[in-house]
PDB file of N, CA and C in Angstrom:
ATOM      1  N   UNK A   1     119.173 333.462  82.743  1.00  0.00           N
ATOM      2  CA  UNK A   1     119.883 334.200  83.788  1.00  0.00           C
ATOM      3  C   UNK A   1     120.308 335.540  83.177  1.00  0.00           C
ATOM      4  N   UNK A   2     119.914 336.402  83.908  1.00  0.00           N
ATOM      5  CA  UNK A   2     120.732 337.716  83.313  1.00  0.00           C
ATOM      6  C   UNK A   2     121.751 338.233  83.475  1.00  0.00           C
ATOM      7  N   UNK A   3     122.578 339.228  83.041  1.00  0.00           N
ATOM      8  CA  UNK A   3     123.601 339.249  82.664  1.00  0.00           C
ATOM      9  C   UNK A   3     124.068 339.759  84.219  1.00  0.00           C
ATOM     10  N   UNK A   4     123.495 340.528  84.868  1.00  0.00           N
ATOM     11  CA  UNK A   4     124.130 340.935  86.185  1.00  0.00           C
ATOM     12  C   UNK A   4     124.178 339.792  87.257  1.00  0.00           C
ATOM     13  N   UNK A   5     123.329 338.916  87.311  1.00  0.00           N
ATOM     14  CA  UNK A   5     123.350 337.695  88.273  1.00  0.00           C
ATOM     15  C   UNK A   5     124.395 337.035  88.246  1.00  0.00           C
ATOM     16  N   UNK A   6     124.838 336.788  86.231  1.00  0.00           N
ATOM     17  CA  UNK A   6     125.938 335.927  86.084  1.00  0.00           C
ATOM     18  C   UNK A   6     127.313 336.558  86.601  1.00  0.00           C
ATOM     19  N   UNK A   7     127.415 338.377  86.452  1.00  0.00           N
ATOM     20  CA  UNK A   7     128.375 338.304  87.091  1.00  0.00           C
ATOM     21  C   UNK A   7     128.776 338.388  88.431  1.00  0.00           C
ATOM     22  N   UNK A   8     127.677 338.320  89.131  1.00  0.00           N
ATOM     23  CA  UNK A   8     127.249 338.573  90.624  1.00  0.00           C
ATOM     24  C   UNK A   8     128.340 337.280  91.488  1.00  0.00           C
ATOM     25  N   UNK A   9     127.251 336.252  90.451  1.00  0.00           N
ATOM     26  CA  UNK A   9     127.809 334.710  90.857  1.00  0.00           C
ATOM     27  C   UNK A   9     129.283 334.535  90.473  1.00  0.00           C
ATOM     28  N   UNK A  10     129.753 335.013  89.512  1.00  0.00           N
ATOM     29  CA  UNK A  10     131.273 334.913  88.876  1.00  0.00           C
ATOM     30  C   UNK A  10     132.058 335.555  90.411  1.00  0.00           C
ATOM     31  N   UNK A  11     131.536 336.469  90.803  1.00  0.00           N
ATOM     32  CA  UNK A  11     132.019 337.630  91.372  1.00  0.00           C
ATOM     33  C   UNK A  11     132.224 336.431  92.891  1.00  0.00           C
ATOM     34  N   UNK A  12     131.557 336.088  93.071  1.00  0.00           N
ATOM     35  CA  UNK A  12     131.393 335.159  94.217  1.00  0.00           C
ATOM     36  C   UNK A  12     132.178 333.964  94.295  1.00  0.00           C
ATOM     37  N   UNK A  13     131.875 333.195  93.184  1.00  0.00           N
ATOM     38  CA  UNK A  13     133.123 331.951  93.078  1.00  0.00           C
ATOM     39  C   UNK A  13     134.748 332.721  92.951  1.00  0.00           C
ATOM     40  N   UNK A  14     134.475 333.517  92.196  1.00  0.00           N
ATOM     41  CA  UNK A  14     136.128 334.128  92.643  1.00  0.00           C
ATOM     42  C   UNK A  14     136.575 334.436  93.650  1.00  0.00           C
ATOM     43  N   UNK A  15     135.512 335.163  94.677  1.00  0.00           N
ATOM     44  CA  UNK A  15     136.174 335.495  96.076  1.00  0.00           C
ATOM     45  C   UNK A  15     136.092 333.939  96.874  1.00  0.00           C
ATOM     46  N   UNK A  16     135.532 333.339  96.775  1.00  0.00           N
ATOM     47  CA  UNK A  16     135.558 331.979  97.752  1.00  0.00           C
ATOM     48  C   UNK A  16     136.974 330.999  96.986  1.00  0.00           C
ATOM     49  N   UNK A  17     137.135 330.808  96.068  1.00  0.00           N
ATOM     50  CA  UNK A  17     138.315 330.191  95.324  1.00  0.00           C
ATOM     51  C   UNK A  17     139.889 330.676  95.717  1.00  0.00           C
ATOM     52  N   UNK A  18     139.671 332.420  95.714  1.00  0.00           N
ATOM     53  CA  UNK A  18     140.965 333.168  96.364  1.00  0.00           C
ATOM     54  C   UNK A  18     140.895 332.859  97.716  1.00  0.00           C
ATOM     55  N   UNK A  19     140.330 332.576  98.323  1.00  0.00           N
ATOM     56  CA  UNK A  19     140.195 332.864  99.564  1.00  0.00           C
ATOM     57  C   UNK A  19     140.552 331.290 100.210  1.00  0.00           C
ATOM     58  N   UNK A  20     139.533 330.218  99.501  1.00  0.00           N
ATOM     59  CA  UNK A  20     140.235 328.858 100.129  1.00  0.00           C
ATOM     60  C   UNK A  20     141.593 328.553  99.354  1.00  0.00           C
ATOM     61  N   UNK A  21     142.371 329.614  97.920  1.00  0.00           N
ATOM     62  CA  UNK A  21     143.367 328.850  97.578  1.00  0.00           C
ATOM     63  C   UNK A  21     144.566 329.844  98.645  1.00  0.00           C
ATOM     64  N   UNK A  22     144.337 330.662  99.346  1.00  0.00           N
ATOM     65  CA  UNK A  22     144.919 331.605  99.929  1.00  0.00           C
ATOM     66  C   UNK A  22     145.143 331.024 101.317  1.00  0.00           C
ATOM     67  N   UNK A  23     144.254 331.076 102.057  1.00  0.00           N
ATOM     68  CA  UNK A  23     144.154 330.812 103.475  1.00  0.00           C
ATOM     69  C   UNK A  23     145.098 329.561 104.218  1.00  0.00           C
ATOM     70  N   UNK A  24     145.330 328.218 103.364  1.00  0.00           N
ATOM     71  CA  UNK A  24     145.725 327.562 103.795  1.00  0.00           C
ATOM     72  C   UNK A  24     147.248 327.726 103.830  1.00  0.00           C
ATOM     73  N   UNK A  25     148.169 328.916 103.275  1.00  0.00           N
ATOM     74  CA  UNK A  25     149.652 329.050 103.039  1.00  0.00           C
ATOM     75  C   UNK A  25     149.591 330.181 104.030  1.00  0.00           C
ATOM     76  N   UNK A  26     148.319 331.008 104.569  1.00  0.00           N
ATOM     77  CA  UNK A  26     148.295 331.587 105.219  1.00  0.00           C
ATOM     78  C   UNK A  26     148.270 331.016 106.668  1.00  0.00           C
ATOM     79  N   UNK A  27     147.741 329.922 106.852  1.00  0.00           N
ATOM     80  CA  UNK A  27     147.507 329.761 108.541  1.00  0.00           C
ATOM     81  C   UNK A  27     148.333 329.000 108.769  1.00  0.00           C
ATOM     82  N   UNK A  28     149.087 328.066 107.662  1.00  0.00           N
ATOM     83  CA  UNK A  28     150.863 327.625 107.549  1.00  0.00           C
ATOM     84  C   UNK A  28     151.718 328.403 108.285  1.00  0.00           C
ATOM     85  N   UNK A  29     151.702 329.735 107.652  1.00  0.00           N
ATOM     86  CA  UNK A  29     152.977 330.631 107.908  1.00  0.00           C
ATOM     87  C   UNK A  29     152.403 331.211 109.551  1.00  0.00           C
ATOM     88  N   UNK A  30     151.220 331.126 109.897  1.00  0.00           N
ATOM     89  CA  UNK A  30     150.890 331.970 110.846  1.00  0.00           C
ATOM     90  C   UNK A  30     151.499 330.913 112.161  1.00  0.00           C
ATOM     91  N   UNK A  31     150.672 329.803 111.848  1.00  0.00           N
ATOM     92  CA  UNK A  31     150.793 328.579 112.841  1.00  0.00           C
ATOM     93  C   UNK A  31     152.086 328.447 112.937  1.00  0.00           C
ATOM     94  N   UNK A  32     153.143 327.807 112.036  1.00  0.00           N
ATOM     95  CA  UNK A  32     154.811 327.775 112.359  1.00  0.00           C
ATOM     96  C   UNK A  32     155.541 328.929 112.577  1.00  0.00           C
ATOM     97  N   UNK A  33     154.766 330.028 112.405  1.00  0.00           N
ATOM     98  CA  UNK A  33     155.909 331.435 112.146  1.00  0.00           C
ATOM     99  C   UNK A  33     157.363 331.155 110.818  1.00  0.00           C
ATOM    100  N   UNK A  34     157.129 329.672 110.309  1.00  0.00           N
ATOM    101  CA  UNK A  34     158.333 329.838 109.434  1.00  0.00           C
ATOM    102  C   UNK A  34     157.885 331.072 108.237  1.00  0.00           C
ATOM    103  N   UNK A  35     158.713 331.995 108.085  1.00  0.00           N
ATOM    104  CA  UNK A  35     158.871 333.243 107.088  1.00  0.00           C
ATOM    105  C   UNK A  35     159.770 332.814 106.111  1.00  0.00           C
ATOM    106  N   UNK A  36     160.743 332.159 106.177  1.00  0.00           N
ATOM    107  CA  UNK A  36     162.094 332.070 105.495  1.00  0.00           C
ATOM    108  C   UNK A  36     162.183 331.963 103.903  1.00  0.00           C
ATOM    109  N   UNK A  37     161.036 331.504 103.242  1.00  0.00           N
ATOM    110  CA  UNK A  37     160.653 331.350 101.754  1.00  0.00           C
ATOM    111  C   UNK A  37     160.077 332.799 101.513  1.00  0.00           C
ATOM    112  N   UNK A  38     159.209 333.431 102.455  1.00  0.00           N
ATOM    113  CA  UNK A  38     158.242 334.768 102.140  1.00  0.00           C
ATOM    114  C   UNK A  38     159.449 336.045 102.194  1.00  0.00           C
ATOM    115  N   UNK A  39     159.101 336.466 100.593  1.00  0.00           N
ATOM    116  CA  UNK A  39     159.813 337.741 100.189  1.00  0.00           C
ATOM    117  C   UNK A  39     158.695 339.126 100.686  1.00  0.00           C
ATOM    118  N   UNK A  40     159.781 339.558 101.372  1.00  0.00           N
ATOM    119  CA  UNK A  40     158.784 341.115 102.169  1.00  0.00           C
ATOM    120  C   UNK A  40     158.397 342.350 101.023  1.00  0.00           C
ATOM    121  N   UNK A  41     159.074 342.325 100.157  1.00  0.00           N
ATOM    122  CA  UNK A  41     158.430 343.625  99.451  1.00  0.00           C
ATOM    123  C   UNK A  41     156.802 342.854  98.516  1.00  0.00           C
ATOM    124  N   UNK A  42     156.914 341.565  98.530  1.00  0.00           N
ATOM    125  CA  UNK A  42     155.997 340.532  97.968  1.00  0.00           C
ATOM    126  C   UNK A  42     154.243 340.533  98.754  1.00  0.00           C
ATOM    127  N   UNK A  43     154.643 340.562  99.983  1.00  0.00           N
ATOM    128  CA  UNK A  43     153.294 341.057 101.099  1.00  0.00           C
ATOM    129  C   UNK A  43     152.991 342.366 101.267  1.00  0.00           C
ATOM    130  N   UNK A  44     154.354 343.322 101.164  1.00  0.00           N
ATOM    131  CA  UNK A  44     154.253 344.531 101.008  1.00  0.00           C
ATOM    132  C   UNK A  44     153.200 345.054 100.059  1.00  0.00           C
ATOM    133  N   UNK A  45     153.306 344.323  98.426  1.00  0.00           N
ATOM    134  CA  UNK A  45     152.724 344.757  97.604  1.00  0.00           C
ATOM    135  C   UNK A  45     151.405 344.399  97.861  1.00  0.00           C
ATOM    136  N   UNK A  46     150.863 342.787  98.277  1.00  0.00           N
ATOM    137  CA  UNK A  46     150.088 342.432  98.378  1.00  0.00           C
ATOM    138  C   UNK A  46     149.212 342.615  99.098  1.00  0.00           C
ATOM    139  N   UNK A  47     149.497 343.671 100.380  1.00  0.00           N
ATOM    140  CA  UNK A  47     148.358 344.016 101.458  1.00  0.00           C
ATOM    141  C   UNK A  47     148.305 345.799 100.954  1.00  0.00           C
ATOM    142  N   UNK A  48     148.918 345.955 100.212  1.00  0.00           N
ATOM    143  CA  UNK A  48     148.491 347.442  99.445  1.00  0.00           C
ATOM    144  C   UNK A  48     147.661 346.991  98.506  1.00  0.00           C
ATOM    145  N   UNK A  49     147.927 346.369  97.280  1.00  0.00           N
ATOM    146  CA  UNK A  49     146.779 346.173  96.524  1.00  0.00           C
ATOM    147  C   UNK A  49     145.824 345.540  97.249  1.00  0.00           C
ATOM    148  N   UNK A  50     145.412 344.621  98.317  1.00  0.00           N
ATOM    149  CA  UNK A  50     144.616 344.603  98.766  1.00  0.00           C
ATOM    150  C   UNK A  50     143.486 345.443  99.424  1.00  0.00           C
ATOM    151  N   UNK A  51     144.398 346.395 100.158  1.00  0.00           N
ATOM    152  CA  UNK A  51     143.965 347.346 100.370  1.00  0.00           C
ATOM    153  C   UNK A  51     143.603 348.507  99.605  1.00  0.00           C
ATOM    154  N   UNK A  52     143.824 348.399  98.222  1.00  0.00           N
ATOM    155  CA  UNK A  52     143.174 348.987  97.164  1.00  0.00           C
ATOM    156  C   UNK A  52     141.837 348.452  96.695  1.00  0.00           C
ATOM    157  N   UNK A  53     141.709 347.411  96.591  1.00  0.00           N
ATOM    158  CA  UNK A  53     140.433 346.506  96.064  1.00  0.00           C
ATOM    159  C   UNK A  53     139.530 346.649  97.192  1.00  0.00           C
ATOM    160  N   UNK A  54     139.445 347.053  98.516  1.00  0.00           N
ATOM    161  CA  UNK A  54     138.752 347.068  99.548  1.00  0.00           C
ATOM    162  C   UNK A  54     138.511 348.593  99.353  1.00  0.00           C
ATOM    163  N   UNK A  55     138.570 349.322  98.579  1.00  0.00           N
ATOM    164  CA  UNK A  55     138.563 350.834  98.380  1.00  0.00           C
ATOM    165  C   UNK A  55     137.605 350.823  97.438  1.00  0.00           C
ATOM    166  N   UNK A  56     137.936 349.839  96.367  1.00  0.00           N
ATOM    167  CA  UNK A  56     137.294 349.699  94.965  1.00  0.00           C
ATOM    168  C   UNK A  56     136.289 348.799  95.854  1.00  0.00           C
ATOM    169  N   UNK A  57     136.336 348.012  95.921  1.00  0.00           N
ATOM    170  CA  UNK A  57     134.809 347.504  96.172  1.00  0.00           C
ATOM    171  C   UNK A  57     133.650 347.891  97.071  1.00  0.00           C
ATOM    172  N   UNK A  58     134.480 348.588  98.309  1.00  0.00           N
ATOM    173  CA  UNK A  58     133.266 349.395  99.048  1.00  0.00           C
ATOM    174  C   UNK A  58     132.465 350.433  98.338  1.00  0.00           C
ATOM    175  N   UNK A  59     133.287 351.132  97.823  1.00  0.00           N
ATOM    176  CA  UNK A  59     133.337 352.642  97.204  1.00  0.00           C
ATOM    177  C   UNK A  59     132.490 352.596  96.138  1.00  0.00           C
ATOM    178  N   UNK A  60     132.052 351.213  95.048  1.00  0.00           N
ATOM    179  CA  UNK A  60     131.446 351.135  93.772  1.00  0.00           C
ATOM    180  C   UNK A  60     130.214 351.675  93.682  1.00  0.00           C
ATOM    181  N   UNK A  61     129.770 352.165  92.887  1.00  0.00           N
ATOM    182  CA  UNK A  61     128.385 352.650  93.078  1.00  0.00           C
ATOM    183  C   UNK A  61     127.453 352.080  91.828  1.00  0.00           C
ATOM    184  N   UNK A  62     126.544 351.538  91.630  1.00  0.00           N
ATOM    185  CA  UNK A  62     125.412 352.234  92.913  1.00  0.00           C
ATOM    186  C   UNK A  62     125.401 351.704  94.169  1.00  0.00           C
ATOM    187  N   UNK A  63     126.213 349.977  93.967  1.00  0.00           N
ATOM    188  CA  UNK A  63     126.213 349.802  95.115  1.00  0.00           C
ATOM    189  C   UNK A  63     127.563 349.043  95.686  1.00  0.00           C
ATOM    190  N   UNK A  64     127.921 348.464  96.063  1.00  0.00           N
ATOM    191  CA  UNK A  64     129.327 348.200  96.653  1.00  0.00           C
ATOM    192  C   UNK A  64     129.205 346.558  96.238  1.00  0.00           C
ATOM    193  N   UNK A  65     130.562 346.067  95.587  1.00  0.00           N
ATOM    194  CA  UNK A  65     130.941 345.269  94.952  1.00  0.00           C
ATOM    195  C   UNK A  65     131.450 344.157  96.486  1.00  0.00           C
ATOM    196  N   UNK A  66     130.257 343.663  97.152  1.00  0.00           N
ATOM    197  CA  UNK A  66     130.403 343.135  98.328  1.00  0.00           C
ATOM    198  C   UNK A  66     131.588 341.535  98.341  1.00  0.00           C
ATOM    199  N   UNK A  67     131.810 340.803  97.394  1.00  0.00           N
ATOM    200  CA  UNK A  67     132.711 340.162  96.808  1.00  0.00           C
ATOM    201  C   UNK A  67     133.925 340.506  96.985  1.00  0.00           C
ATOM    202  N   UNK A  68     134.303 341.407  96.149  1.00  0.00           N
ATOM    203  CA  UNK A  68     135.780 342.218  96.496  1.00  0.00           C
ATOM    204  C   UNK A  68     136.119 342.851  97.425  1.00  0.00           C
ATOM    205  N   UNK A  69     135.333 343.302  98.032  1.00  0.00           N
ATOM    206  CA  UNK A  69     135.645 343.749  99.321  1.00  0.00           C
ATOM    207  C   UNK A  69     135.698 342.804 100.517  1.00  0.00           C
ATOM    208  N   UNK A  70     135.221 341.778 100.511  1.00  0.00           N
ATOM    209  CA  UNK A  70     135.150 340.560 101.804  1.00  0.00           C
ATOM    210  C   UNK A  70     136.088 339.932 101.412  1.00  0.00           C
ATOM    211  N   UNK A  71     136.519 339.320 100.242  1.00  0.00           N
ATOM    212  CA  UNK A  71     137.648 338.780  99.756  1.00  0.00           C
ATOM    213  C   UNK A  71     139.118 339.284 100.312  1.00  0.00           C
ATOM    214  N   UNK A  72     139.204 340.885  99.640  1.00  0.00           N
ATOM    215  CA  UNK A  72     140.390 341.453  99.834  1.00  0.00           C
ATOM    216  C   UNK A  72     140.359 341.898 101.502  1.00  0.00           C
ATOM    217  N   UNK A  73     139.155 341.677 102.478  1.00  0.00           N
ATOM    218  CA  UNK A  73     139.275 341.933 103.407  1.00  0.00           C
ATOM    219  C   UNK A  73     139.911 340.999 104.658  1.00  0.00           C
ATOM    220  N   UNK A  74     139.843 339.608 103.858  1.00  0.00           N
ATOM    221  CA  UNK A  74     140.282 338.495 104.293  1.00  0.00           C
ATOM    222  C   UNK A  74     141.738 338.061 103.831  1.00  0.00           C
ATOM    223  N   UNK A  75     142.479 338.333 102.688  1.00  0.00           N
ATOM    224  CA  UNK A  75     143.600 338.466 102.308  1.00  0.00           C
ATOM    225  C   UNK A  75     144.311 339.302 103.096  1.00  0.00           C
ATOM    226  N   UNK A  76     143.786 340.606 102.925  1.00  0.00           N
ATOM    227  CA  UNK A  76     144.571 341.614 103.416  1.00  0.00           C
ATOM    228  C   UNK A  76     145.158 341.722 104.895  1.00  0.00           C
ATOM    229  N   UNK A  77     144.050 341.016 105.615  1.00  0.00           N
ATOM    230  CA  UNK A  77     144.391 340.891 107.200  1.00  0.00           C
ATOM    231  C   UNK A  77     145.658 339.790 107.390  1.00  0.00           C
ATOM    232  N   UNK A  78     145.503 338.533 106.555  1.00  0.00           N
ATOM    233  CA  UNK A  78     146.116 337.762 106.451  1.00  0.00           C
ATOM    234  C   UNK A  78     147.656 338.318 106.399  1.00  0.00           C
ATOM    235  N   UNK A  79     147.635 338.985 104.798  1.00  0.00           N
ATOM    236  CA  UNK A  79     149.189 339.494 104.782  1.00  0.00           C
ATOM    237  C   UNK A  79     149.560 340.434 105.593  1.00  0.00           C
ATOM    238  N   UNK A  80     149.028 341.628 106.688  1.00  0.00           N
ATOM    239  CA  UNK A  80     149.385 342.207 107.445  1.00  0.00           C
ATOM    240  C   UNK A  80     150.069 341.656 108.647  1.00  0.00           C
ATOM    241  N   UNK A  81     148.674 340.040 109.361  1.00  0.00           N
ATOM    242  CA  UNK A  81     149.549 339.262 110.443  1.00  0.00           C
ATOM    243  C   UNK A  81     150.866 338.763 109.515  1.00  0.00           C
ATOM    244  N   UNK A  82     151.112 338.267 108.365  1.00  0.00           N
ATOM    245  CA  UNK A  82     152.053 337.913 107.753  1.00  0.00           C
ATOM    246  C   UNK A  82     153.361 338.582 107.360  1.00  0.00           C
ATOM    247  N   UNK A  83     152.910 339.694 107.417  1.00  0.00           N
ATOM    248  CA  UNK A  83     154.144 340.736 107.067  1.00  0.00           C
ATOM    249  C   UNK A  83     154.976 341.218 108.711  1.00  0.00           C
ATOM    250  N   UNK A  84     154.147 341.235 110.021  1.00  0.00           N
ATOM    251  CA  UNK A  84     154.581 341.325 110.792  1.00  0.00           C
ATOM    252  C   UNK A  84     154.954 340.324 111.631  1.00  0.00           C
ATOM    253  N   UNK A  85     154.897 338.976 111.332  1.00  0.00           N
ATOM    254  CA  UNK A  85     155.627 337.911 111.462  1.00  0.00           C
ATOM    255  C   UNK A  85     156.676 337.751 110.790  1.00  0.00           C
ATOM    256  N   UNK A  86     157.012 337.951 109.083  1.00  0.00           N
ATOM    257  CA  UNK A  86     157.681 338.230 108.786  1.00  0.00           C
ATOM    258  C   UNK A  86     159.014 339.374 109.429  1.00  0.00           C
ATOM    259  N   UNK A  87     158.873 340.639 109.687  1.00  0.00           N
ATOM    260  CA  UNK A  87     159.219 342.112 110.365  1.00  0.00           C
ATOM    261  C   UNK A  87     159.818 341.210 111.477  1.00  0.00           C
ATOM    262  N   UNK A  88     158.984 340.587 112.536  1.00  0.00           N
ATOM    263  CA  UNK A  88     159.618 339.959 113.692  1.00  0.00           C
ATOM    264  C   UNK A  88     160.183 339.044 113.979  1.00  0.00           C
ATOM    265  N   UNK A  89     160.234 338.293 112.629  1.00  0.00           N
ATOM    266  CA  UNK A  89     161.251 337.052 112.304  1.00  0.00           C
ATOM    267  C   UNK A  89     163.142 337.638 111.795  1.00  0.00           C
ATOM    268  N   UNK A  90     162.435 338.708 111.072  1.00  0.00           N
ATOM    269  CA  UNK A  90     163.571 338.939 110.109  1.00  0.00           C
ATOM    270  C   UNK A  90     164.745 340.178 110.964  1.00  0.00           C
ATOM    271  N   UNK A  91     164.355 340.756 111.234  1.00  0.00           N
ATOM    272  CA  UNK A  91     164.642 341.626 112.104  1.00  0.00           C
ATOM    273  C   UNK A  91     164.842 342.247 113.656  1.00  0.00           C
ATOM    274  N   UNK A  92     163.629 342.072 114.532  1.00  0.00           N
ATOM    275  CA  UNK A  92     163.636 341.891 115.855  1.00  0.00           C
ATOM    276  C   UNK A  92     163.896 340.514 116.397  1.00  0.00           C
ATOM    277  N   UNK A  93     163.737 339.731 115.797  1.00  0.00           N
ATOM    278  CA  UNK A  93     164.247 338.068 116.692  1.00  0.00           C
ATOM    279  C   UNK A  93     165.872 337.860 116.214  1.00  0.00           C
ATOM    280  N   UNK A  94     166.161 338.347 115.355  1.00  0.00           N
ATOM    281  CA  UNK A  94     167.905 338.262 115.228  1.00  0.00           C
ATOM    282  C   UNK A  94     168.291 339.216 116.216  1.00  0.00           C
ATOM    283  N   UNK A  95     168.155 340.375 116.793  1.00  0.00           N
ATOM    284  CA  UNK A  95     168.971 341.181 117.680  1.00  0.00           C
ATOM    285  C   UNK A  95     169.519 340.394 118.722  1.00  0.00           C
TER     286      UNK A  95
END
C-alpha cells in the first residue's frame, strides 16, 4: 500500500469515528432540547474551529482533503442547531 492511500484511509476512519462518536450527544441534545450540561463558549469554539477545518479541507491543494471537510461539515451543522438551542434555552425561553 502506498503511502498516500494509507493516509487517505486514516483520513477516512477518522472522519467516520468523529462523526459516529459525535452524532449521538448530538441528536440527544437536539431531540430533548435539554442544554443544561452544554457550556456556550464550548460550541462557540467548536463550530468556529469547525468551520476552520471546512476552509482547510476544501481549500487543500492539489486537491481538497474531502474527509475533513464532510466531517467538519457534519459537526459543524450539528453545533450551530446546538448552539441555537442552547441561545433559546438559555436566554429567550426564560423571558
Amino acid at each position: 500500500m502506498e503511502q498516500s492511500s494509507f493516509f487517505e484511509i486514516c483520513g477516512w476512519l477518522a472522519s467516520i469515528t468523529m462523526i459516529l462518536g459525535y452524532l449521538p450527544q448530538a441528536i440527544y441534545t437536539i431531540r430533548t432540547r435539554d442544554t443544561k450540561g452544554i457550556a456556550l463558549p464550548t460550541f462557540l469554539m467548536m463550530g468556529v474551529g469547525g468551520a476552520c477545518f471546512m476552509l482547510q479541507g476544501i481549500s487543500h491543494q492539489p486537491e481538497p482533503l474531502w474527509a475533513l471537510f464532510i466531517t467538519n461539515l457534519i459537526t459543524t451543522t450539528c453545533c450551530i442547531i446546538i448552539f441555537g438551542i442552547k441561545i433559546y434555552n438559555d436566554y429567550i425561553k426564560k423571558k
